[in-house]
PDB file of N, CA and C in Angstrom:
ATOM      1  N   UNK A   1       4.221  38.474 -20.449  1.00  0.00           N
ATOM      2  CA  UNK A   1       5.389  38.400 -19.599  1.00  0.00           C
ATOM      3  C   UNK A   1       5.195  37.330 -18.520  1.00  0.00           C
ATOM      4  N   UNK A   2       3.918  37.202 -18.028  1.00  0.00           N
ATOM      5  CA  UNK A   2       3.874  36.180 -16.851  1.00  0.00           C
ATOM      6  C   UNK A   2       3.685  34.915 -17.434  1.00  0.00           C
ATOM      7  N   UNK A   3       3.365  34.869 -18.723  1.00  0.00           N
ATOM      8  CA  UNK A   3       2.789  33.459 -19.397  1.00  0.00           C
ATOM      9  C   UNK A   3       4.137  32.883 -19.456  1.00  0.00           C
ATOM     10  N   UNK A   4       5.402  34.177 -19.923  1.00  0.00           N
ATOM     11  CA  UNK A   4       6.725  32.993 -19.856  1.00  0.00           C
ATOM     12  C   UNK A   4       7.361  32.759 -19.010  1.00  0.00           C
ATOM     13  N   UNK A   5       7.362  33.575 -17.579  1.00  0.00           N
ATOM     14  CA  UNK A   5       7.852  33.138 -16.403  1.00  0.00           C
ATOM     15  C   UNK A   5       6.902  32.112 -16.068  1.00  0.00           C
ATOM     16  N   UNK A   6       5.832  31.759 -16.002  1.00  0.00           N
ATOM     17  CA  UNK A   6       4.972  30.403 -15.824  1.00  0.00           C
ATOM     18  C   UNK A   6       5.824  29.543 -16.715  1.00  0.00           C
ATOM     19  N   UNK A   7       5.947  29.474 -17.777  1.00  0.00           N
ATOM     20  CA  UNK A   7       6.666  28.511 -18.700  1.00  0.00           C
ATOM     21  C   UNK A   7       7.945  28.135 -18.277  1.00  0.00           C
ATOM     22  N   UNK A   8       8.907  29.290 -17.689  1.00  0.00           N
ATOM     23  CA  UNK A   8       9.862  28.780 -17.382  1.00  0.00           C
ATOM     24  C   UNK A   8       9.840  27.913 -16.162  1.00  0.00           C
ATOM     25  N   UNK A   9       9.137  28.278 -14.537  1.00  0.00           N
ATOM     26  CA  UNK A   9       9.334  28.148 -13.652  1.00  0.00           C
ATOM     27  C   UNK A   9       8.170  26.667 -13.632  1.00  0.00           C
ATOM     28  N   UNK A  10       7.258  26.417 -14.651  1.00  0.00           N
ATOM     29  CA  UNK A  10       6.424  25.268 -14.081  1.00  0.00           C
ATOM     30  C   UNK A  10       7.110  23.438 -14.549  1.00  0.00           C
ATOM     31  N   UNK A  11       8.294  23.443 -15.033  1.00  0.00           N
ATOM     32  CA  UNK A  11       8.942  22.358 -15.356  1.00  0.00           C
ATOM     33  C   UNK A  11       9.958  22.015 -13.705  1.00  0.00           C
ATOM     34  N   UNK A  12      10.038  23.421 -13.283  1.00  0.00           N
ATOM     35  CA  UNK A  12      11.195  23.426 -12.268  1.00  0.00           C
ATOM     36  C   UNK A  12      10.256  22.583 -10.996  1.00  0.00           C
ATOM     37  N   UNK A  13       8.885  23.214 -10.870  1.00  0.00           N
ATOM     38  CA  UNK A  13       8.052  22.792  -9.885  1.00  0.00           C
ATOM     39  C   UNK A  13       8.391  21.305 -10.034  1.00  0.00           C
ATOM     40  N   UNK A  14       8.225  20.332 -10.793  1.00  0.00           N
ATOM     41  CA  UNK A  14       8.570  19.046 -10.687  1.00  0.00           C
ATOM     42  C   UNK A  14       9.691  18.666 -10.641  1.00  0.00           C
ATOM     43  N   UNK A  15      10.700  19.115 -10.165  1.00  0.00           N
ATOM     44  CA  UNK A  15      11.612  19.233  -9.540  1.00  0.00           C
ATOM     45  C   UNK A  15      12.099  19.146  -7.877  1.00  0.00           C
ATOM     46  N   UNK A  16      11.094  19.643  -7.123  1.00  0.00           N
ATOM     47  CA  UNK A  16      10.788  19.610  -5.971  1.00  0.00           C
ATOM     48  C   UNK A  16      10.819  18.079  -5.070  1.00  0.00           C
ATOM     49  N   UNK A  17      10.746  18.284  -3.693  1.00  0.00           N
ATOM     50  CA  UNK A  17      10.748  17.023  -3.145  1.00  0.00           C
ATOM     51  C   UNK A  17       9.615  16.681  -3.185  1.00  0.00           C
ATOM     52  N   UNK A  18       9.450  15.287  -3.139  1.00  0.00           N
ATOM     53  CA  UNK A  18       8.041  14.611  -2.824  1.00  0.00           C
ATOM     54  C   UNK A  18       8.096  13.744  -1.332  1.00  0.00           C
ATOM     55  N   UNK A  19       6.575  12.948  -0.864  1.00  0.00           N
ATOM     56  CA  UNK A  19       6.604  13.290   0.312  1.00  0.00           C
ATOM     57  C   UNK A  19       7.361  11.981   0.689  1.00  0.00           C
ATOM     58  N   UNK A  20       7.825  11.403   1.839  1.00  0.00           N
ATOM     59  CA  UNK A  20       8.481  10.805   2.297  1.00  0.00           C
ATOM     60  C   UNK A  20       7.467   9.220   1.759  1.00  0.00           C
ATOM     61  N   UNK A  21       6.619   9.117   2.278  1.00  0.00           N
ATOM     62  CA  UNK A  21       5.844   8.107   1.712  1.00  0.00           C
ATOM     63  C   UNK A  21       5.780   7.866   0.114  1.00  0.00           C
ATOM     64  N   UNK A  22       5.675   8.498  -0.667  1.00  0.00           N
ATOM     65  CA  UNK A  22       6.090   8.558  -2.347  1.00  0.00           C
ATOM     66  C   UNK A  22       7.312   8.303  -2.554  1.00  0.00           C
ATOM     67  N   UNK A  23       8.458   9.028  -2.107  1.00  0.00           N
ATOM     68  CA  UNK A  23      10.028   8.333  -2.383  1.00  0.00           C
ATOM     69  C   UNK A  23      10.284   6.689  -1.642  1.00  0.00           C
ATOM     70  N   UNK A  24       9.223   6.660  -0.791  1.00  0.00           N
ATOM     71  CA  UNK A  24       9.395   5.360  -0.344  1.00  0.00           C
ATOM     72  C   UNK A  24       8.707   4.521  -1.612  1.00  0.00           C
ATOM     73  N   UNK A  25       7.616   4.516  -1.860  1.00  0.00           N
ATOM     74  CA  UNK A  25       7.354   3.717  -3.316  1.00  0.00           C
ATOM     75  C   UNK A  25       7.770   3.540  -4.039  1.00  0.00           C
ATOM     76  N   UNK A  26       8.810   4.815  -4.398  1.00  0.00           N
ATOM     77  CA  UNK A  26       9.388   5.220  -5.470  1.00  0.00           C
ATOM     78  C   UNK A  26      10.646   4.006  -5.838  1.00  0.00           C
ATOM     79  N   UNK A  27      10.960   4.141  -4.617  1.00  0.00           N
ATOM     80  CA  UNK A  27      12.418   3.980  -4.126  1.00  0.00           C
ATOM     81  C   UNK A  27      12.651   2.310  -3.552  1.00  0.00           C
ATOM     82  N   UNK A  28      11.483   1.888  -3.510  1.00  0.00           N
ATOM     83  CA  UNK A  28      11.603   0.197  -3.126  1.00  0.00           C
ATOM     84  C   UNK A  28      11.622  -0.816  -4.044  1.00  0.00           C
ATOM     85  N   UNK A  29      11.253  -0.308  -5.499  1.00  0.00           N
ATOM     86  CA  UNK A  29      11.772  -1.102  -6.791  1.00  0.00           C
ATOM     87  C   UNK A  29      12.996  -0.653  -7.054  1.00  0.00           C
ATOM     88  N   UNK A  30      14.154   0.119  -7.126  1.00  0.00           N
ATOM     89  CA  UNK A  30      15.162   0.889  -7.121  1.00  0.00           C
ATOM     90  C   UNK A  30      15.984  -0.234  -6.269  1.00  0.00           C
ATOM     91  N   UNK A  31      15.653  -0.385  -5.238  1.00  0.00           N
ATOM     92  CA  UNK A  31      16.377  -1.051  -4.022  1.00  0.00           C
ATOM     93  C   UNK A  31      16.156  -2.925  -4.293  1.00  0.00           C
ATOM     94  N   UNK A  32      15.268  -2.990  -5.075  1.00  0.00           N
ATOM     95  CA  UNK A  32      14.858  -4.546  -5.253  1.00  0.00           C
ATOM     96  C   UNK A  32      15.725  -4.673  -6.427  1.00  0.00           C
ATOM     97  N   UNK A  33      15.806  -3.784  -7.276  1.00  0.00           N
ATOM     98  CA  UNK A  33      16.755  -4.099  -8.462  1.00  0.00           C
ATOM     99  C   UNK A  33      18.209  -3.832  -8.070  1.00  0.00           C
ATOM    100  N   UNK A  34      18.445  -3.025  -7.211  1.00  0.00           N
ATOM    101  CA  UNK A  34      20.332  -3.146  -6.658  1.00  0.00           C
ATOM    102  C   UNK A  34      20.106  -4.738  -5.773  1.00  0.00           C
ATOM    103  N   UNK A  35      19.623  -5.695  -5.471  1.00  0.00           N
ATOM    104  CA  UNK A  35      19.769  -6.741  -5.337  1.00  0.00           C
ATOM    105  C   UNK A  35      19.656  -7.609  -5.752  1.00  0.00           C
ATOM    106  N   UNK A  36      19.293  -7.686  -7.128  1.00  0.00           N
ATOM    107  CA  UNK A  36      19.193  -8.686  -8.507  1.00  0.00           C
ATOM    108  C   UNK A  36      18.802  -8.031  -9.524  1.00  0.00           C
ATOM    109  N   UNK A  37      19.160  -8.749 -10.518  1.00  0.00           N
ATOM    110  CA  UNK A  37      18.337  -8.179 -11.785  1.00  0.00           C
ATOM    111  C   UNK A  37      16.767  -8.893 -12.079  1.00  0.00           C
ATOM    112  N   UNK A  38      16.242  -8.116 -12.649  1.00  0.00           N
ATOM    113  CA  UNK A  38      14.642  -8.643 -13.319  1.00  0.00           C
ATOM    114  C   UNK A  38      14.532  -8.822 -14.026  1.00  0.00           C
ATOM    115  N   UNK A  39      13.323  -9.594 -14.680  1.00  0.00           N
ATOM    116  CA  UNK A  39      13.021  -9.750 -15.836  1.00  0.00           C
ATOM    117  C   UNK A  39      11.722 -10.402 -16.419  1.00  0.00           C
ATOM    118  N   UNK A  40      10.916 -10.666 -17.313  1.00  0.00           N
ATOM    119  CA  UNK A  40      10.030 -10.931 -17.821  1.00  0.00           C
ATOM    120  C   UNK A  40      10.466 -12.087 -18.834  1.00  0.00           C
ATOM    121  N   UNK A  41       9.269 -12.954 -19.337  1.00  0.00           N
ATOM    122  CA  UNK A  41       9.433 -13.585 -20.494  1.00  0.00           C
ATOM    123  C   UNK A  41       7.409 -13.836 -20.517  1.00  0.00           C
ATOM    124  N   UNK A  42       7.230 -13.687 -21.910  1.00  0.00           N
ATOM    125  CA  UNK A  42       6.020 -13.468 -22.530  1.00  0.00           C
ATOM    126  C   UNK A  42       6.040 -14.640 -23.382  1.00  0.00           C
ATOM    127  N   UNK A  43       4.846 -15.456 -23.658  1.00  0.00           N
ATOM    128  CA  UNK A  43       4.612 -16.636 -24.295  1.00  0.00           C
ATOM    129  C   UNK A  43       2.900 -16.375 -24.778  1.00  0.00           C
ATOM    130  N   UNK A  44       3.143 -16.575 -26.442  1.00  0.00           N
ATOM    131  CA  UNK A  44       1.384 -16.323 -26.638  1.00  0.00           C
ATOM    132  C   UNK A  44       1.063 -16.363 -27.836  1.00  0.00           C
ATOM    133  N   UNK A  45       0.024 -16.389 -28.690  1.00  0.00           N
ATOM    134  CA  UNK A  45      -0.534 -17.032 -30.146  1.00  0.00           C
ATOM    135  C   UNK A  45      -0.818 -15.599 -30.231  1.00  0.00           C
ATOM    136  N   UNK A  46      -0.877 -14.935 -31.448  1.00  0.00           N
ATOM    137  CA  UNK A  46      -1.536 -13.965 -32.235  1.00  0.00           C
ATOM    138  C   UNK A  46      -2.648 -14.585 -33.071  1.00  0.00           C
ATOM    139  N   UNK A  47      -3.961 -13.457 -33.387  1.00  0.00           N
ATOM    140  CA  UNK A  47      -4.863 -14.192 -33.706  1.00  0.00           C
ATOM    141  C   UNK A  47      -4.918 -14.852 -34.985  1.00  0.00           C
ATOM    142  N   UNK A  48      -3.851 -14.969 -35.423  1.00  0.00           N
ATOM    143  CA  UNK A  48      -3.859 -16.101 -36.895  1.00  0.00           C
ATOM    144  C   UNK A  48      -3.106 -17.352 -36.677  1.00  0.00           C
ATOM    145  N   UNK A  49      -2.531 -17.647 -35.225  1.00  0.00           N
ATOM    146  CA  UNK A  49      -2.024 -18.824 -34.601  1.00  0.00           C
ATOM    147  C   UNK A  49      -0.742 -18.866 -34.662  1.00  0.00           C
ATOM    148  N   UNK A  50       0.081 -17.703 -34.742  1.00  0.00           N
ATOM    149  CA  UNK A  50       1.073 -17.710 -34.854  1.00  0.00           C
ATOM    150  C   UNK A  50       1.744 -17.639 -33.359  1.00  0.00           C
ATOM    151  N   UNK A  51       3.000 -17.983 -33.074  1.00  0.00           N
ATOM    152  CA  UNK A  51       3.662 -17.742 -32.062  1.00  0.00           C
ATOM    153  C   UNK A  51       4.178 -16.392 -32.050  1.00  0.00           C
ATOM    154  N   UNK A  52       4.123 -16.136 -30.204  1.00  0.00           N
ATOM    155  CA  UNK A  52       4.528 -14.566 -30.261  1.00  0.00           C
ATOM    156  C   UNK A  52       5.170 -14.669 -29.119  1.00  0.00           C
ATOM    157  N   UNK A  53       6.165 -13.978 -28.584  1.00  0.00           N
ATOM    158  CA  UNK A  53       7.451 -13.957 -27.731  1.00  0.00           C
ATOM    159  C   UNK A  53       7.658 -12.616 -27.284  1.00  0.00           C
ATOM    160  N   UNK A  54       8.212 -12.687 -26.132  1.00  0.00           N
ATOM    161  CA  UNK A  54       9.309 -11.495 -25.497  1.00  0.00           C
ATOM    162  C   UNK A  54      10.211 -11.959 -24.409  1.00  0.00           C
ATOM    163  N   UNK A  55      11.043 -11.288 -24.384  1.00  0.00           N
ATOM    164  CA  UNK A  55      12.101 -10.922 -23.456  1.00  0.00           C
ATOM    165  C   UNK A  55      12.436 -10.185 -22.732  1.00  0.00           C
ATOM    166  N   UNK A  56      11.912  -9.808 -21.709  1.00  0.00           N
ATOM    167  CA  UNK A  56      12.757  -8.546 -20.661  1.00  0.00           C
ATOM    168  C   UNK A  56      13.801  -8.728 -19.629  1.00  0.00           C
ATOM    169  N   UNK A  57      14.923  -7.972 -19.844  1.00  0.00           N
ATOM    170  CA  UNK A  57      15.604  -8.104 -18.339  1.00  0.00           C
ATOM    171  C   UNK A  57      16.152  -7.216 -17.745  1.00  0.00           C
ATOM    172  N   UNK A  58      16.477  -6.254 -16.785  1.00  0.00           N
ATOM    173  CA  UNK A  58      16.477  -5.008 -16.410  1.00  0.00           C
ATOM    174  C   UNK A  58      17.743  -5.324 -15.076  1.00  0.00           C
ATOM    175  N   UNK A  59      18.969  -4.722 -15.515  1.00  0.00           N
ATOM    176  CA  UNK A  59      19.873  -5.070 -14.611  1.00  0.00           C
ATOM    177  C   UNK A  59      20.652  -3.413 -14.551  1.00  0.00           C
ATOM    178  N   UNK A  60      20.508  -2.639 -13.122  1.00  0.00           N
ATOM    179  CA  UNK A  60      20.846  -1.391 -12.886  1.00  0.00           C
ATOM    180  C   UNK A  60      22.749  -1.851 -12.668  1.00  0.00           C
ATOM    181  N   UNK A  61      23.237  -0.099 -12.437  1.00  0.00           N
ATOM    182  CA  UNK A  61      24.224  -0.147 -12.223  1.00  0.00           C
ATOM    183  C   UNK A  61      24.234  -0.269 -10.571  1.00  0.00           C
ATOM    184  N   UNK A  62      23.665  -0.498 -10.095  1.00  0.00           N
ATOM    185  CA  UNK A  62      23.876  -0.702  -8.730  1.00  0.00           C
ATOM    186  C   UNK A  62      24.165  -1.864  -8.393  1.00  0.00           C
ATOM    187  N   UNK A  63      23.785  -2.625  -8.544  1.00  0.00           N
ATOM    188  CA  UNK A  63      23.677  -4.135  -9.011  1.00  0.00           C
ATOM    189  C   UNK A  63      25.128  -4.427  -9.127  1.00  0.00           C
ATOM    190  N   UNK A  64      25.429  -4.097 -10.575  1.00  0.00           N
ATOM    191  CA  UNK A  64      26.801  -4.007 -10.919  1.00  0.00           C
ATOM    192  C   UNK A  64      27.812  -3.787  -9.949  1.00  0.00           C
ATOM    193  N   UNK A  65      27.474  -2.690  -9.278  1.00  0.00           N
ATOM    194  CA  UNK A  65      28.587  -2.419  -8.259  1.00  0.00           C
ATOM    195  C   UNK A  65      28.146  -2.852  -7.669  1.00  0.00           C
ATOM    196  N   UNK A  66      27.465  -3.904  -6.818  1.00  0.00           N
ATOM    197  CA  UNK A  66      27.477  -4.452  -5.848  1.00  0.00           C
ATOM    198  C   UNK A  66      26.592  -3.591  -4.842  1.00  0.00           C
ATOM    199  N   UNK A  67      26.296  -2.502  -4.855  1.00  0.00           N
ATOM    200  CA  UNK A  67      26.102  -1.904  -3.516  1.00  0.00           C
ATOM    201  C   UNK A  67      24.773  -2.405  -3.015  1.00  0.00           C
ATOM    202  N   UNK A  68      24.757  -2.096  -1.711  1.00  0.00           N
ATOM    203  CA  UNK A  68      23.594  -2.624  -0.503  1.00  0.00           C
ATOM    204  C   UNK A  68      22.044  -2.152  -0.680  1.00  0.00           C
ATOM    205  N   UNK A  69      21.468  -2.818  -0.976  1.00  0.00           N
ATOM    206  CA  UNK A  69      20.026  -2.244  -1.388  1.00  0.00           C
ATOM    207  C   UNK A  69      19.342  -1.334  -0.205  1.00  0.00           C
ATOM    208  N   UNK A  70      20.284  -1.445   1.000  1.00  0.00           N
ATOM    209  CA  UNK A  70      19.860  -0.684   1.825  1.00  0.00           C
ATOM    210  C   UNK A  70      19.807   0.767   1.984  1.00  0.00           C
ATOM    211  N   UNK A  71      21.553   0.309   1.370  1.00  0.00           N
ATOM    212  CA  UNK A  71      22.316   1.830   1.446  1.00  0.00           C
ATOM    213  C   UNK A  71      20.862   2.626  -0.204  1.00  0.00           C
ATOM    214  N   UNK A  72      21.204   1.719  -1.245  1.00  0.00           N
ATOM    215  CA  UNK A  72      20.477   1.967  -2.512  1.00  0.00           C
ATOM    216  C   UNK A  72      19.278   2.934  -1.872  1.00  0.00           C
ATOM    217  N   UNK A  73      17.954   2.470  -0.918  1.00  0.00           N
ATOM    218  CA  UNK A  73      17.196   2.956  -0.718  1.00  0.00           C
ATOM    219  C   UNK A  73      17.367   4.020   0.036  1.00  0.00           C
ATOM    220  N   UNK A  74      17.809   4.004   1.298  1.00  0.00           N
ATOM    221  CA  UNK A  74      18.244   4.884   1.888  1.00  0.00           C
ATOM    222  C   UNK A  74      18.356   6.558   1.270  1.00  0.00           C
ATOM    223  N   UNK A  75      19.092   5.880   0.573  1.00  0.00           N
ATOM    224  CA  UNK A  75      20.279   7.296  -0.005  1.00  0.00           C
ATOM    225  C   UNK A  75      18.989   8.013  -1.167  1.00  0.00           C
ATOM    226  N   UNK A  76      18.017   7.160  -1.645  1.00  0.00           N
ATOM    227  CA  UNK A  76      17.019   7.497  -3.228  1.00  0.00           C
ATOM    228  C   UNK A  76      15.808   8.203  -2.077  1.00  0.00           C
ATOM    229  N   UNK A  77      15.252   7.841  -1.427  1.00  0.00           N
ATOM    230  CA  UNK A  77      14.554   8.322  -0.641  1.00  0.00           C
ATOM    231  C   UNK A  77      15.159   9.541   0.123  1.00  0.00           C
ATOM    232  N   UNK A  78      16.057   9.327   0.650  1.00  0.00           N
ATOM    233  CA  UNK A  78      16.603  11.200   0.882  1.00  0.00           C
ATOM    234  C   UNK A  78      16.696  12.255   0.528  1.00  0.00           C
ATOM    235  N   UNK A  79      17.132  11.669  -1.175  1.00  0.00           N
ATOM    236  CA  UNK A  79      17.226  12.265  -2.313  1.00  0.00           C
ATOM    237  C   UNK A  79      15.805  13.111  -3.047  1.00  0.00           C
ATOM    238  N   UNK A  80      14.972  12.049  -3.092  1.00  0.00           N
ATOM    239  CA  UNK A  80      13.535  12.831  -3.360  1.00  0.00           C
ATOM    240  C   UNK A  80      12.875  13.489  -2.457  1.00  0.00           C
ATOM    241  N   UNK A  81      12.739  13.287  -1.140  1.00  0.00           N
ATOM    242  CA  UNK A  81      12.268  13.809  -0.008  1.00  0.00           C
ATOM    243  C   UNK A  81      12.862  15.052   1.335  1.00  0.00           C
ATOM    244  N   UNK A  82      14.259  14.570   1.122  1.00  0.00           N
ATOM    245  CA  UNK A  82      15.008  15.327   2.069  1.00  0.00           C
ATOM    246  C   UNK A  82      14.755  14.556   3.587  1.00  0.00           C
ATOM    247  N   UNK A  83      14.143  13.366   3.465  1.00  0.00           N
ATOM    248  CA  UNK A  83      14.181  12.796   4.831  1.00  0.00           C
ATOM    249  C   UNK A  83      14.664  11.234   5.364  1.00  0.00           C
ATOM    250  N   UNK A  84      14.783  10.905   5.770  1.00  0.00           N
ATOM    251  CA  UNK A  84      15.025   9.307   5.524  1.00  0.00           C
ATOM    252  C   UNK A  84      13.670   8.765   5.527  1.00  0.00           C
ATOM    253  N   UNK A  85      14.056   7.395   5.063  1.00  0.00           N
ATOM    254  CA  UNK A  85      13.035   6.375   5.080  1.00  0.00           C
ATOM    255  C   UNK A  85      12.439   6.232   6.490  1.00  0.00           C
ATOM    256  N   UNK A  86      10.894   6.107   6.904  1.00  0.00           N
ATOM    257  CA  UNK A  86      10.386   5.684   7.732  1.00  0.00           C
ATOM    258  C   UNK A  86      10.560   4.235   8.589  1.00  0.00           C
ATOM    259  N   UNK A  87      11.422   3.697   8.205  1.00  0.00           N
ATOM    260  CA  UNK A  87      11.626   2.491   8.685  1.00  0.00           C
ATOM    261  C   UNK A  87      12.692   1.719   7.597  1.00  0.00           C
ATOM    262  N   UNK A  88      13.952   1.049   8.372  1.00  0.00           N
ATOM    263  CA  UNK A  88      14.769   0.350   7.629  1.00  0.00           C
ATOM    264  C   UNK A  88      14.037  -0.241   6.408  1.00  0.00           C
ATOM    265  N   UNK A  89      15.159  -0.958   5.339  1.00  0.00           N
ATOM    266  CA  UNK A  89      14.625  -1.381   4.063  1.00  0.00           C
ATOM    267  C   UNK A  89      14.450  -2.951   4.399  1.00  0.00           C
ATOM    268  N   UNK A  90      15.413  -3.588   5.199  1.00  0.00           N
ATOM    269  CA  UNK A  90      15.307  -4.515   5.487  1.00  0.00           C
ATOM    270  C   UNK A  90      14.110  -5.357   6.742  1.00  0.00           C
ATOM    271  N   UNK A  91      13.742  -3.991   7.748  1.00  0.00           N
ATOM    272  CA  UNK A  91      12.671  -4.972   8.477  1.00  0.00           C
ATOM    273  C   UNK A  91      11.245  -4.232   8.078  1.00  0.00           C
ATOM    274  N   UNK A  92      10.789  -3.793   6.447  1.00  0.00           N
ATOM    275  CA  UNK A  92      10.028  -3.543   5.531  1.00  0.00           C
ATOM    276  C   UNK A  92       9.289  -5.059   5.559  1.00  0.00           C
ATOM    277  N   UNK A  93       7.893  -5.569   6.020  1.00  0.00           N
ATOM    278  CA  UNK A  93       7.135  -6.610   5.603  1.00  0.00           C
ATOM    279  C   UNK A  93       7.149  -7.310   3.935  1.00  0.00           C
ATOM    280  N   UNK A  94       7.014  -6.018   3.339  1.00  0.00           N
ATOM    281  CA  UNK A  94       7.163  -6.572   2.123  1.00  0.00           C
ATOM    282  C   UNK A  94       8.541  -6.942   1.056  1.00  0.00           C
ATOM    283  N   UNK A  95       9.753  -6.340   2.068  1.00  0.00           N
ATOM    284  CA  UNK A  95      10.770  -7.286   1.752  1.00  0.00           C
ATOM    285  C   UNK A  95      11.270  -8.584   1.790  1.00  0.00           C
ATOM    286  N   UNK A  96      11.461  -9.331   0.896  1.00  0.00           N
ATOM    287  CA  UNK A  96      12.245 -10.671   1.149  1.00  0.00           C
ATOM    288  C   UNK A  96      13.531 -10.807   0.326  1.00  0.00           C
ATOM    289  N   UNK A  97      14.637 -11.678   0.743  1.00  0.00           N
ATOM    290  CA  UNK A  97      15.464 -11.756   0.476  1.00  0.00           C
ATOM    291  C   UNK A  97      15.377 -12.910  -0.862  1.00  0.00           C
TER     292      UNK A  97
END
């Protein structure tokens, strides 16, 4: 009986908030992608000399709509934590425009 209330209730546990510093990590690629899209490109020989390729590009709906990477973070960090961000998104050191 307790093995399946453990079963039920231990998926929910990750569910929970995390700490304000973690939704901030979380939440500052989230906020870099509502202000552009990303992407990758891969260039490289396989070992019989052949050419080998990729493509990535990763464009959210935030983006799309336009909205403020500020508001973006803001609002994702509240969301996981229940608190605001420790400091605006914009006077963040490791932001640049």
């Amino acid at each position: 009986m307790w093995r399946a209330a453990l079963l039920v209730l231990l998926p929910l546990a990750a569910c929970g908030p995390v700490s304000r510093e973690q939704a901030e990590r979380d939440c500052f690629a989230r906020a870099r992608l509502a202000q552009q899209p990303r992407g990758e490109v891969g260039l490289g020989m396989d070992s019989r000399g052949r050419a080998a390729g990729n493509f990535e590009i990763t464009v959210t709906s935030d983006y799309i709509q336009g909205r403020d990477p500020a508001a973006v973070y803001d609002a994702c960090v509240y969301q996981k934590s229940g608190q605001l961000p420790s400091q605006p998104l914009y006077t963040r050191p490791d932001w640049r425009d």
